[in-house]
N, C-alpha and C. Protein backbone atom coordinates (compact mmCIF):
# COMPACT_ATOMS: atom_id res chain seq x y z
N UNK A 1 61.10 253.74 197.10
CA UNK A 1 60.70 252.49 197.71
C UNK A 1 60.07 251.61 196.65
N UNK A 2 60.06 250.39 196.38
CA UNK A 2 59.91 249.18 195.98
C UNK A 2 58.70 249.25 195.73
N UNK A 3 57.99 248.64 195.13
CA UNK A 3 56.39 248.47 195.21
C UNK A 3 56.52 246.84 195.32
N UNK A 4 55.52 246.35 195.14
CA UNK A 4 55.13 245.31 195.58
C UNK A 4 55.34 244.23 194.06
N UNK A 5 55.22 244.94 192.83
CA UNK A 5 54.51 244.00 192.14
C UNK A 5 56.39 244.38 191.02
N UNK A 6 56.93 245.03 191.57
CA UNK A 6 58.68 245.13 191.08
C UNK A 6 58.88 244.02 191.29
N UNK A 7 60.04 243.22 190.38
CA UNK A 7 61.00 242.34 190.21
C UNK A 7 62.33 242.63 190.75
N UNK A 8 62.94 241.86 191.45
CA UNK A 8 64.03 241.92 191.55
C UNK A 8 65.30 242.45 190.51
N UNK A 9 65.80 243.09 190.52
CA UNK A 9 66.97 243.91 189.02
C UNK A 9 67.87 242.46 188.53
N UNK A 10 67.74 242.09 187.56
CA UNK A 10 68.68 240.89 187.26
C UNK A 10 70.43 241.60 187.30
N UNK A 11 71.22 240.65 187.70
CA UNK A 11 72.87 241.05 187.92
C UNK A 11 73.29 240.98 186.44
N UNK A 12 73.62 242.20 186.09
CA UNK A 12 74.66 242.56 184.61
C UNK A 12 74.62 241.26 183.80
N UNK A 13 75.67 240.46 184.09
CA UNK A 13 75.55 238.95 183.89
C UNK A 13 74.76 238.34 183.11
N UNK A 14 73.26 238.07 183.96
CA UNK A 14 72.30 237.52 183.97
C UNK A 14 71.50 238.11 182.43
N UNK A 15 71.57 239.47 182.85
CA UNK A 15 70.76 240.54 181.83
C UNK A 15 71.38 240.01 180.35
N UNK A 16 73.11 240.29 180.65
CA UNK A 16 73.34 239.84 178.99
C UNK A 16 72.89 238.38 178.41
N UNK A 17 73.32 237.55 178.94
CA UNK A 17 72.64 235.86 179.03
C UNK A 17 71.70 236.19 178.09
N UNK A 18 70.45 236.49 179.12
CA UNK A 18 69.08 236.47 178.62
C UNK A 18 68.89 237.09 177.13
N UNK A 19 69.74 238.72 177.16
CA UNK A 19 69.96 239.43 175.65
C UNK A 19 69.98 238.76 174.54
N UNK A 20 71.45 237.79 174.65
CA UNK A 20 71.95 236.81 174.01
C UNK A 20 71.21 235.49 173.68
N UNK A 21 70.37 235.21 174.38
CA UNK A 21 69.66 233.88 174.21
C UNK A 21 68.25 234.15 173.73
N UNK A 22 68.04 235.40 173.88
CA UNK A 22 66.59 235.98 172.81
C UNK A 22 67.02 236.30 171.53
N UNK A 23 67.97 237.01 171.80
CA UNK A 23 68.54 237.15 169.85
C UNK A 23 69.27 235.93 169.51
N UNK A 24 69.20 235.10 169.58
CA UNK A 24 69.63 234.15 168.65
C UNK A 24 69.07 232.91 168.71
N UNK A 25 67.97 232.78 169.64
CA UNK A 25 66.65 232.53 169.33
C UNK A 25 66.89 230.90 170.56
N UNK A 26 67.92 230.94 171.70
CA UNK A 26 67.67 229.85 172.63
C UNK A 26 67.02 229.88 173.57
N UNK A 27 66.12 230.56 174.01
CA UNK A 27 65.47 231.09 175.35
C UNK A 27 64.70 229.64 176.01
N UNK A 28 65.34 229.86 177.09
CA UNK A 28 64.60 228.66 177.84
C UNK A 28 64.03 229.26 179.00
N UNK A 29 62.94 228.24 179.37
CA UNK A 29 62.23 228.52 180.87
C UNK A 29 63.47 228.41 182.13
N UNK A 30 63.00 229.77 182.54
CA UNK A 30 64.06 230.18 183.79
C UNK A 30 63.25 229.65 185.08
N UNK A 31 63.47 228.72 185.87
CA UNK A 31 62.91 228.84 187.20
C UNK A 31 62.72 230.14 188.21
N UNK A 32 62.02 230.62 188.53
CA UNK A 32 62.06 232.03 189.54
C UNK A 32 62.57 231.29 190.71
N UNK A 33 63.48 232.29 191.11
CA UNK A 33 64.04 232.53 192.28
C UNK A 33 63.76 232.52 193.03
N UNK A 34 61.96 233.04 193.72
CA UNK A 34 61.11 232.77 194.85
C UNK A 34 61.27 231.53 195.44
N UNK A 35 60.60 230.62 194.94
CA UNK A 35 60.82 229.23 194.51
C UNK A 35 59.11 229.23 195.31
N UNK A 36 58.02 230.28 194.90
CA UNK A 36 56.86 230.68 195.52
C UNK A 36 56.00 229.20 194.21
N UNK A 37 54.86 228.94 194.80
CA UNK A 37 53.73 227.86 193.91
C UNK A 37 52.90 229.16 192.80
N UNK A 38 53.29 229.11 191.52
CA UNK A 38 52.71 230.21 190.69
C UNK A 38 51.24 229.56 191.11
N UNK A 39 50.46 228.44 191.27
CA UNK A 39 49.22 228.55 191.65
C UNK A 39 48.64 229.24 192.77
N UNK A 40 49.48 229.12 193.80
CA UNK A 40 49.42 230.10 195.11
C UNK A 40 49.40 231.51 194.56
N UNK A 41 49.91 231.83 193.94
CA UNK A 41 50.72 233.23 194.29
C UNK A 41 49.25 233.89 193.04
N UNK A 42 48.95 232.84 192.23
CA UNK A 42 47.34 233.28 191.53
C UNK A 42 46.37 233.41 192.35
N UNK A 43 46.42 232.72 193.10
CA UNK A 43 44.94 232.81 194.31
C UNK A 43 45.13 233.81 195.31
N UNK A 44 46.34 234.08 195.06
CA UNK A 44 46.45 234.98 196.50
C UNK A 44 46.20 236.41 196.15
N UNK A 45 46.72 236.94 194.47
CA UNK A 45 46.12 237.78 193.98
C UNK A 45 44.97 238.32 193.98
N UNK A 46 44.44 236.53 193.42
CA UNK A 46 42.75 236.91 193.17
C UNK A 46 42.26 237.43 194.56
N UNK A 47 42.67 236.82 195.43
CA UNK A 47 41.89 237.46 197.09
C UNK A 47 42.25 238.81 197.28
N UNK A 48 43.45 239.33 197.12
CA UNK A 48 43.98 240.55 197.13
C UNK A 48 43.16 241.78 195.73
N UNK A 49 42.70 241.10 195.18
CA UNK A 49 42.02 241.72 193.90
C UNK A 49 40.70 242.11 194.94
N UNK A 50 39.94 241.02 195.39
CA UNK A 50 38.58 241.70 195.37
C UNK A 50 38.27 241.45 197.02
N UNK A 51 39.37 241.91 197.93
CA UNK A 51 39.40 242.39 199.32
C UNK A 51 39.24 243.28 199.64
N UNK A 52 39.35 244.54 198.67
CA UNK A 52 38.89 246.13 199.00
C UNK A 52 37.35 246.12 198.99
N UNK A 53 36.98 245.73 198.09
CA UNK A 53 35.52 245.64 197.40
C UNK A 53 34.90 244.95 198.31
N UNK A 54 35.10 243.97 198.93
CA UNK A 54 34.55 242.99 199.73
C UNK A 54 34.35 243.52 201.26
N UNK A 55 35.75 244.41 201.42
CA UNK A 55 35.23 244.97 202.50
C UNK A 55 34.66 246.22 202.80
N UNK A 56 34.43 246.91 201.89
CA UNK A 56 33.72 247.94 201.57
C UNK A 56 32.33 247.86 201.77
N UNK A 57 31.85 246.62 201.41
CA UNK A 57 30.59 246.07 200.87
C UNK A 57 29.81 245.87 202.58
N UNK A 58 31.21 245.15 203.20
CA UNK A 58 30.36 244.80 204.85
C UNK A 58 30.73 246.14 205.28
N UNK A 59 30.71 247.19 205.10
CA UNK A 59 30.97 248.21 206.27
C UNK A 59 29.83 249.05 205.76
N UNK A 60 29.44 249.01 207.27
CA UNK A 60 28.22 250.40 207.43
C UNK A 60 28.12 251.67 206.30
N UNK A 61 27.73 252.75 205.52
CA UNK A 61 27.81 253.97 205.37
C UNK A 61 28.33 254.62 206.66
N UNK A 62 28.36 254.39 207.52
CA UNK A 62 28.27 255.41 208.86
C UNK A 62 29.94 255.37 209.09
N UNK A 63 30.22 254.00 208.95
CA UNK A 63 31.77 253.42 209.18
C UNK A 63 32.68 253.92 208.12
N UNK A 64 31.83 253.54 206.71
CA UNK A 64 32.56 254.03 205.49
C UNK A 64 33.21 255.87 205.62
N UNK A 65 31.64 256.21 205.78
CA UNK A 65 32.40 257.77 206.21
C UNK A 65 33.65 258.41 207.19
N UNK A 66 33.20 257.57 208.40
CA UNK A 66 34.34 257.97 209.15
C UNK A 66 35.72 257.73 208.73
N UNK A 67 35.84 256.48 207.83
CA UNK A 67 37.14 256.00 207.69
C UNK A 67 38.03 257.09 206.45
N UNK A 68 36.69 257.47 205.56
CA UNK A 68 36.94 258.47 204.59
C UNK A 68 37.35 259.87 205.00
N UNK A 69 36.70 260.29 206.21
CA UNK A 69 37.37 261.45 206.89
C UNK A 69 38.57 261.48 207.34
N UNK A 70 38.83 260.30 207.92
CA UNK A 70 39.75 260.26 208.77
C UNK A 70 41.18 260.07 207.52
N UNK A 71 41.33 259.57 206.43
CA UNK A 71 41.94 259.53 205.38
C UNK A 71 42.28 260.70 204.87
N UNK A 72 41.08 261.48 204.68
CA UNK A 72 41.16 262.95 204.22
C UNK A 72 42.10 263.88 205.25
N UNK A 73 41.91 263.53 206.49
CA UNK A 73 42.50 264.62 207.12
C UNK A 73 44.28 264.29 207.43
N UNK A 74 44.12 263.40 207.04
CA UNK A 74 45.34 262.40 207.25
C UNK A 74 46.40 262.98 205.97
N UNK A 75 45.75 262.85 205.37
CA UNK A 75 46.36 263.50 203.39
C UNK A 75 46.38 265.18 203.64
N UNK A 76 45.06 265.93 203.85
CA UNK A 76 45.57 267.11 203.80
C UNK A 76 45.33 267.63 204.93
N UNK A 77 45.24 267.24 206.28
CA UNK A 77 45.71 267.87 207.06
C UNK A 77 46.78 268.32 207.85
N UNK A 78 46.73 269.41 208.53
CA UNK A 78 48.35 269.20 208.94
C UNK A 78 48.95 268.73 209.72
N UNK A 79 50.13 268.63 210.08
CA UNK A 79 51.02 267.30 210.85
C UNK A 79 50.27 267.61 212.55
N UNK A 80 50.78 266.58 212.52
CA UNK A 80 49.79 266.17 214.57
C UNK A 80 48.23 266.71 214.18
N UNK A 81 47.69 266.97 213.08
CA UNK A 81 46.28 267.09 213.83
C UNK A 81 44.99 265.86 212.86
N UNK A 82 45.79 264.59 213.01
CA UNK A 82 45.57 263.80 212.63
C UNK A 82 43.91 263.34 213.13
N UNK A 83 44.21 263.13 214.69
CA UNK A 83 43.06 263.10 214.97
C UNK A 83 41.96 263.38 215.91
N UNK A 84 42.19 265.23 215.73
CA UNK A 84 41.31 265.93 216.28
C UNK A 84 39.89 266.59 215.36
């Protein structure tokens, strides 16, 4: 499965192009394909950067724990006994 922060595989094609236009020194700015606002897609990071942390920060110890158990048993416990 994909992760999130993978690129799309460029088509054969495309790949040699690019080969060809770095070795012999024409490389031009490629528009991305998204056609996403690179300023957006910076801010949205940055929020995604420090959203764990942030919500970590408002949750109880009491909450934190449970959620940590419940993770743990989830990882090594065994199947269906998720949450007994």
């Amino acid at each position: 499965m994909p992760t999130r922060s993978s690129k799309p595989k460029k088509d054969v094609n495309q790949l040699a192009a690019s080969i060809v236009q770095a070795a012999t020194g024409q490389t031009e700015a490629v528009p991305t394909e998204s056609g996403k606002n690179p300023a957006a897609v910076a801010l949205g990071r940055l929020g995604g950067l420090k959203g764990g942390k942030a919500r970590a920060d408002a949750l109880s110890p009491t909450k934190r724990a449970q959620i940590a158990k419940k993770a743990a048993k989830a990882r090594w416990g065994k199947k269906g006994d998720l949450y007994t």
